[in-house]
Protein backbone atom coordinates (compact mmCIF):
# COMPACT_ATOMS: atom_id res chain seq x y z
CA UNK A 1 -117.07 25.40 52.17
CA UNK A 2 -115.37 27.55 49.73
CA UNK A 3 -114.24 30.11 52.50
CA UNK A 4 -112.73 27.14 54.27
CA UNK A 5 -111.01 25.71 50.88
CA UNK A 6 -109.48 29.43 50.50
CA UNK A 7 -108.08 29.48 54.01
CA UNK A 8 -107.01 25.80 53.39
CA UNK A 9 -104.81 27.14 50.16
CA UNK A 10 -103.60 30.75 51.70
CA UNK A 11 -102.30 28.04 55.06
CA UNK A 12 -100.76 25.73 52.33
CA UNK A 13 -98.66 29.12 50.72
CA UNK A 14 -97.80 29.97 54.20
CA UNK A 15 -96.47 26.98 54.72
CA UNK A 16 -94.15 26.52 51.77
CA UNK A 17 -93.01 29.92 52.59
CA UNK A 18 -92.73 28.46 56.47
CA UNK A 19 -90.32 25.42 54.80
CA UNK A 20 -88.59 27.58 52.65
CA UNK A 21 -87.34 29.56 55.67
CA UNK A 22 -86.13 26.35 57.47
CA UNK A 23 -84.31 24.78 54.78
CA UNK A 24 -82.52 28.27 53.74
CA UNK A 25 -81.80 28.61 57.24
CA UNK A 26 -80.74 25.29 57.55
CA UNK A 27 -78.24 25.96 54.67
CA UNK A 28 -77.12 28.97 56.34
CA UNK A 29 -76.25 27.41 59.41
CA UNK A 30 -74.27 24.76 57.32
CA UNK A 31 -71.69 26.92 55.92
CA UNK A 32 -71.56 29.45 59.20
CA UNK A 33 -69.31 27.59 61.33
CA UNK A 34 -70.83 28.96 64.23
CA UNK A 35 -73.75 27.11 63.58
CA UNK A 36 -72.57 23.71 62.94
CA UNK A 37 -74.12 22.29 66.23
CA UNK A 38 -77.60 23.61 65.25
CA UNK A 39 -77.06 21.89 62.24
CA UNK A 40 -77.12 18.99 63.40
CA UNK A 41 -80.22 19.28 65.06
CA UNK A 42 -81.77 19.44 61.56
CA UNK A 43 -85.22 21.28 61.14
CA UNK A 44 -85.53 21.56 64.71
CA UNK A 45 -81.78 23.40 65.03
CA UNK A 46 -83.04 25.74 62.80
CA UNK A 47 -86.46 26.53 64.19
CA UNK A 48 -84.08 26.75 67.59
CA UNK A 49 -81.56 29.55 65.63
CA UNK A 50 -85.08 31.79 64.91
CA UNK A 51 -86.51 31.64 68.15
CA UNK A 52 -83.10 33.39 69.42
CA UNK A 53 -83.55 36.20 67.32
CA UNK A 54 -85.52 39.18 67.71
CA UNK A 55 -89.15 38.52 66.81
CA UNK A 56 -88.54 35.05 66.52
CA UNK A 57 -91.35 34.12 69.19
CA UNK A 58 -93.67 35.48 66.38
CA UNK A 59 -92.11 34.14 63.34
CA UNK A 60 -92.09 31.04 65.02
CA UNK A 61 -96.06 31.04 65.56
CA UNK A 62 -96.43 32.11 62.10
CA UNK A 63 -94.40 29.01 61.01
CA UNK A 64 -96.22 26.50 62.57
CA UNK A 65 -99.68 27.67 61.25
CA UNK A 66 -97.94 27.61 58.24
CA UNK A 67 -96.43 24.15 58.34
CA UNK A 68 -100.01 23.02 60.10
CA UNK A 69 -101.86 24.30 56.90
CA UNK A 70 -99.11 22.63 54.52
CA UNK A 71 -99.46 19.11 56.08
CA UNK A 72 -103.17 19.44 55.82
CA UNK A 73 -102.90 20.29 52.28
CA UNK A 74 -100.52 17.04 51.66
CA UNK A 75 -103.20 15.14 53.83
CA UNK A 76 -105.66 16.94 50.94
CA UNK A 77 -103.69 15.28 48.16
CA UNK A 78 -103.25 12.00 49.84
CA UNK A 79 -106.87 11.09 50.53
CA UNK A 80 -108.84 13.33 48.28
CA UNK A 81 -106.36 13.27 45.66
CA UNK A 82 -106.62 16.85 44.99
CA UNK A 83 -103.80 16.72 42.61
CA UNK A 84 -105.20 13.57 40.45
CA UNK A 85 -102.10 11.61 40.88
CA UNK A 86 -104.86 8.61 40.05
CA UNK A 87 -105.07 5.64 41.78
CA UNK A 88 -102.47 3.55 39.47
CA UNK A 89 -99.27 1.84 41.09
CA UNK A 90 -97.79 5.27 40.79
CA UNK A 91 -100.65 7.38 41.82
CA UNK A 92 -101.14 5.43 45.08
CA UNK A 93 -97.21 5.39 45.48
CA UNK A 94 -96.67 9.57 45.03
CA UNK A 95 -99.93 9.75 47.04
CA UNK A 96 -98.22 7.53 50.16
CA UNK A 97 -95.40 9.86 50.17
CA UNK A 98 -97.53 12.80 50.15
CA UNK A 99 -99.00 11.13 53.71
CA UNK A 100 -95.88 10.47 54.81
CA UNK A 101 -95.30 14.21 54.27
CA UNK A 102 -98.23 14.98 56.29
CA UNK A 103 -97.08 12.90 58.86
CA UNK A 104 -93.52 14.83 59.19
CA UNK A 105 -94.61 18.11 58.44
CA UNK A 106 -97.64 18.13 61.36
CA UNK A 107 -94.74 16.97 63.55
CA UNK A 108 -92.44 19.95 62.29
CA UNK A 109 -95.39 22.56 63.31
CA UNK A 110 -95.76 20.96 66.38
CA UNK A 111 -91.65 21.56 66.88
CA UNK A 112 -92.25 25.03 65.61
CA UNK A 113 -95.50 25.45 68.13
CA UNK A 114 -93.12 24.10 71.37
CA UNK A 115 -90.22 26.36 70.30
CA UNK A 116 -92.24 29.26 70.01
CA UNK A 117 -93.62 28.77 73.33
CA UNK A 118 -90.06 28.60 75.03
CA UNK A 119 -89.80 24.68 74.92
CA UNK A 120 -86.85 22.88 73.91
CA UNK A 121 -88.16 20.62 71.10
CA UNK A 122 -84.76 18.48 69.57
CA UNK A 123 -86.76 16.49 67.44
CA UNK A 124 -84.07 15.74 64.69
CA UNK A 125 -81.96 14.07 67.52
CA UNK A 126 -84.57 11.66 68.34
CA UNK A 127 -83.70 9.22 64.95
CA UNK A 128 -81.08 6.66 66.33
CA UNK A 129 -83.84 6.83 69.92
CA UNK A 130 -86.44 5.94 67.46
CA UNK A 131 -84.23 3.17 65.70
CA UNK A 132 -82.97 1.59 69.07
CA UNK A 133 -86.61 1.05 70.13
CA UNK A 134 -87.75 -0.84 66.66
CA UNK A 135 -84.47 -2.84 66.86
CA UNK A 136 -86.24 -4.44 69.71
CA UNK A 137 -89.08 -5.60 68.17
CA UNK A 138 -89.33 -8.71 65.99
CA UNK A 139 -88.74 -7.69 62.43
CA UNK A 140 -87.88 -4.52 63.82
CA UNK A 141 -85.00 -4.69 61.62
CA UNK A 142 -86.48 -4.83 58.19
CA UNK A 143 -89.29 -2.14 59.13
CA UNK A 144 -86.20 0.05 59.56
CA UNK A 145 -85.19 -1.54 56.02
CA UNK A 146 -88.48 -0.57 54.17
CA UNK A 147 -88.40 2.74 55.88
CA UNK A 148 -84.67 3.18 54.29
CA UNK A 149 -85.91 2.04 50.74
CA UNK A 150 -88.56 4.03 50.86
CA UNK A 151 -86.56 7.28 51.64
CA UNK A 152 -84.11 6.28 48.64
CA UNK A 153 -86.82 5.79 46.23
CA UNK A 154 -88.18 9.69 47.51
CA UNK A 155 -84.22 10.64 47.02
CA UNK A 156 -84.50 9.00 43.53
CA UNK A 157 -87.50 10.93 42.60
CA UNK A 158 -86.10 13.74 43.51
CA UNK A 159 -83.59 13.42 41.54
CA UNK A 160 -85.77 12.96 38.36
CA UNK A 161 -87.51 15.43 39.10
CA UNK A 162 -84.27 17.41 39.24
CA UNK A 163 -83.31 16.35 35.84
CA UNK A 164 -86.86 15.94 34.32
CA UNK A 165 -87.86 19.56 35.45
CA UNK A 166 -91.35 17.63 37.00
CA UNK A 167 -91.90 19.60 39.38
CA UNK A 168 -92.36 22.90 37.28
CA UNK A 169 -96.17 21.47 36.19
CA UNK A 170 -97.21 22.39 39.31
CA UNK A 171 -95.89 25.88 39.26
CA UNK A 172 -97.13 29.02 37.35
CA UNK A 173 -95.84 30.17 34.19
CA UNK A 174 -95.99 33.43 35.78
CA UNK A 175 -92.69 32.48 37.83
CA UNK A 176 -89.84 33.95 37.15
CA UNK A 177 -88.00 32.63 34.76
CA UNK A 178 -84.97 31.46 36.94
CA UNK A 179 -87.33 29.52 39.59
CA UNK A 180 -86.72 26.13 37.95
CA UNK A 181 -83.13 26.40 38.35
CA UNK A 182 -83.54 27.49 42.07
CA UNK A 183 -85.68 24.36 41.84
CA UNK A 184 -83.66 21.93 40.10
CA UNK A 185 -80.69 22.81 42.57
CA UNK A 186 -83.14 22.48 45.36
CA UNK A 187 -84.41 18.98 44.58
CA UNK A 188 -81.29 17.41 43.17
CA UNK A 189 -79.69 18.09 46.80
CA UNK A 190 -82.57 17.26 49.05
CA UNK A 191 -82.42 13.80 47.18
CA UNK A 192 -78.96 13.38 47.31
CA UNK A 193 -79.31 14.10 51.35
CA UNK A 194 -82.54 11.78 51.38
CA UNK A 195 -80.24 9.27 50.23
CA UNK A 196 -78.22 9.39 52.44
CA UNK A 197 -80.27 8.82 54.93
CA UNK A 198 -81.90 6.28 53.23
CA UNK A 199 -79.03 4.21 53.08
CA UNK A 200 -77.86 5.05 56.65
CA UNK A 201 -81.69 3.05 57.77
CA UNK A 202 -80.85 0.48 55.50
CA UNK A 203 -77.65 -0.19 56.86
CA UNK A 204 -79.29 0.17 60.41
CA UNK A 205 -81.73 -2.60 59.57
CA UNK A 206 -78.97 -4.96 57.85
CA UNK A 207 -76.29 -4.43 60.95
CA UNK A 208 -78.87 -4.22 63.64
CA UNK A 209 -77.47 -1.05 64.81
CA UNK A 210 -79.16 2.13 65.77
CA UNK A 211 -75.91 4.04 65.57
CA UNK A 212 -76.15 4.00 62.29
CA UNK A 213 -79.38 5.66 61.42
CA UNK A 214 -79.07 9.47 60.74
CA UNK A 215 -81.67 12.07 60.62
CA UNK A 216 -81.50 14.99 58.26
CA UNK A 217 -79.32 17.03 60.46
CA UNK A 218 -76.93 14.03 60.53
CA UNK A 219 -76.89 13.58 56.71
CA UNK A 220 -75.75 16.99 56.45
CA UNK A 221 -72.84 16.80 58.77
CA UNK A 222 -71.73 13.54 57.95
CA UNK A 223 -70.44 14.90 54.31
CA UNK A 224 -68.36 17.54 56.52
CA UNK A 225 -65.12 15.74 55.47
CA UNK A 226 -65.86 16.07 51.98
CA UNK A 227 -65.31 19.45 52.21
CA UNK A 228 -66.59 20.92 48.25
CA UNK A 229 -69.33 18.41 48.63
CA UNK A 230 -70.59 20.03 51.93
CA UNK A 231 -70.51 22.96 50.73
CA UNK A 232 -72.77 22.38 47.50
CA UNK A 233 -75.22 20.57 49.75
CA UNK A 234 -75.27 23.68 51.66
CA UNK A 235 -75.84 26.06 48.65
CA UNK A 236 -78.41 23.79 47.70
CA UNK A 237 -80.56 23.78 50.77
CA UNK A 238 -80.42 27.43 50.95
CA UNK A 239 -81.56 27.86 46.72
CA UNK A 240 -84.56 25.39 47.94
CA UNK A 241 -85.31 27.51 50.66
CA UNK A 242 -85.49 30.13 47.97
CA UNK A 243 -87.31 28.25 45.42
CA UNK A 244 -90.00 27.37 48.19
CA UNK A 245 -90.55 30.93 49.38
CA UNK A 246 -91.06 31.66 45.33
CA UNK A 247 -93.41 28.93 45.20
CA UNK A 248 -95.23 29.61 47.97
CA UNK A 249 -96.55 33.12 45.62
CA UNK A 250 -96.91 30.61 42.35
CA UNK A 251 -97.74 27.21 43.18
CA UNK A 252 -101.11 26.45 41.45
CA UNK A 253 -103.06 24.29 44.69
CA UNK A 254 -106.27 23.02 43.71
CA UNK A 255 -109.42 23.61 45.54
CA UNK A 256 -109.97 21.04 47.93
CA UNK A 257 -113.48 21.74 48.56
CA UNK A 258 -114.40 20.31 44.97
CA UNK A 259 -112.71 17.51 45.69
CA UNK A 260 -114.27 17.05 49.42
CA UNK A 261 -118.21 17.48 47.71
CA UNK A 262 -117.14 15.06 45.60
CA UNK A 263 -116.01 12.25 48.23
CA UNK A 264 -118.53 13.05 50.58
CA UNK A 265 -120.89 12.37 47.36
CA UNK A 266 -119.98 9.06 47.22
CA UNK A 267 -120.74 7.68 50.57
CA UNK A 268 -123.81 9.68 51.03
């Protein structure tokens, strides 16, 4: 078990590093005007920019056993509560997101898998499909709602973690020193691009309109016309990028296998 809990941590580093490389790229592509169409693609525009490259067949594998091996670790701290977020109101609420990041980040690797193997995999493009086909179920509308709170709450934690510096207790004091500004930068614009979308679900839910939902690639784009704000956001995803690749080398991940014995302890 302990092998398997080592390869379970070495996949979860691999797949920060994996994210990092998306979201820097991501950034890149923001401020190249060349690659404003990939942009808007989102994650999936970016997976699309490395597979053109040289070696990008291979990075691209890499990735998604990366990514794979980073949503199982979220799954980790979701059930078995690796992390000992507890199971208060705020535990069980930081542990639901963490599930929710399993969720997205098994469906990134799967992008990743489908690019790598010369498949066209637009997954960012799918969010106003997605929203169109709960708009016609009953109470279709406010699922889209809660789904929009719940993104601005994660953009609002973000945030505070931002300010707060929270998200340095999970990262070595061997860092270097300038990793929790990387981070702060990092954070304080994926919230402020979570909100975004957030509020564009909300506002799908309240008008009934799928036209209005945007995905991550959309969020980005849609501050195009605030031009000094566009380009911050950019900067931003690109020092997250950076901060996650850093992280990837420091991030202390708990051994899951402990944590495993333990549950599998209590219903034997």
């Amino acid at each position: 078990m302990v092998d398997k809990s080592e390869k379970l941590v070495w996949l979860a580093r691999l797949g920060y590093f994996a994210r990092g490389l998306v979201y820097a790229l991501l950034g890149y592509l923001a401020i190249s005007s060349a690659g404003s169409s990939a942009v808007k693609q989102g994650q999936a525009g970016a997976m699309e920019y490395i597979h053109e490259i040289p070696g990008g067949t291979a990075v691209l594998f890499i990735s998604a056993l990366g990514l794979i091996g980073y949503a199982l670790f979220r799954l980790s701290t979701a059930v078995l509560d690796t992390e000992r977020h507890g199971s208060d109101a705020k535990g069980i609420a930081v542990r639901i997101g963490h599930m929710c990041s399993f969720a997205i980040y098994l469906g990134l690797s799967w992008t990743a898998l489908r690019f790598a193997m010369g498949s066209k995999a637009h997954a960012d493009s799918r969010t106003q499909d997605m929203a169109a086909t709960a708009l016609t179920y009953d109470l279709g509308s406010v699922a889209l709602g809660v789904v929009g709170v719940g993104l601005v709450a994660a953009a609002l934690f973000q945030i505070k973690e931002a300010i707060t510096l929270g998200f340095m207790k999970r990262v070595s004091a061997r860092a270097p020193g300038y990793t929790c500004w990387l981070g702060r930068a990092g954070y304080f614009t994926r919230g402020l691009v979570f909100l975004v979308m957030g509020w564009s679900l909300i506002r799908s839910g309240w008008l009934e309109s799928s036209r209005e939902a945007l995905s991550l690639g959309d969020a980005i784009t849609d501050l195009r016309d605030i031009a000094p704000l566009y380009l911050a956001v950019a900067a931003g995803l690109i020092l997250f990028g950076v901060f996650s690749m850093i992280v990837a080398r420091y991030r202390i991940i708990p051994d899951p296998g402990r944590r495993f014995e333990a549950a599998k302890a209590r219903f034997t």
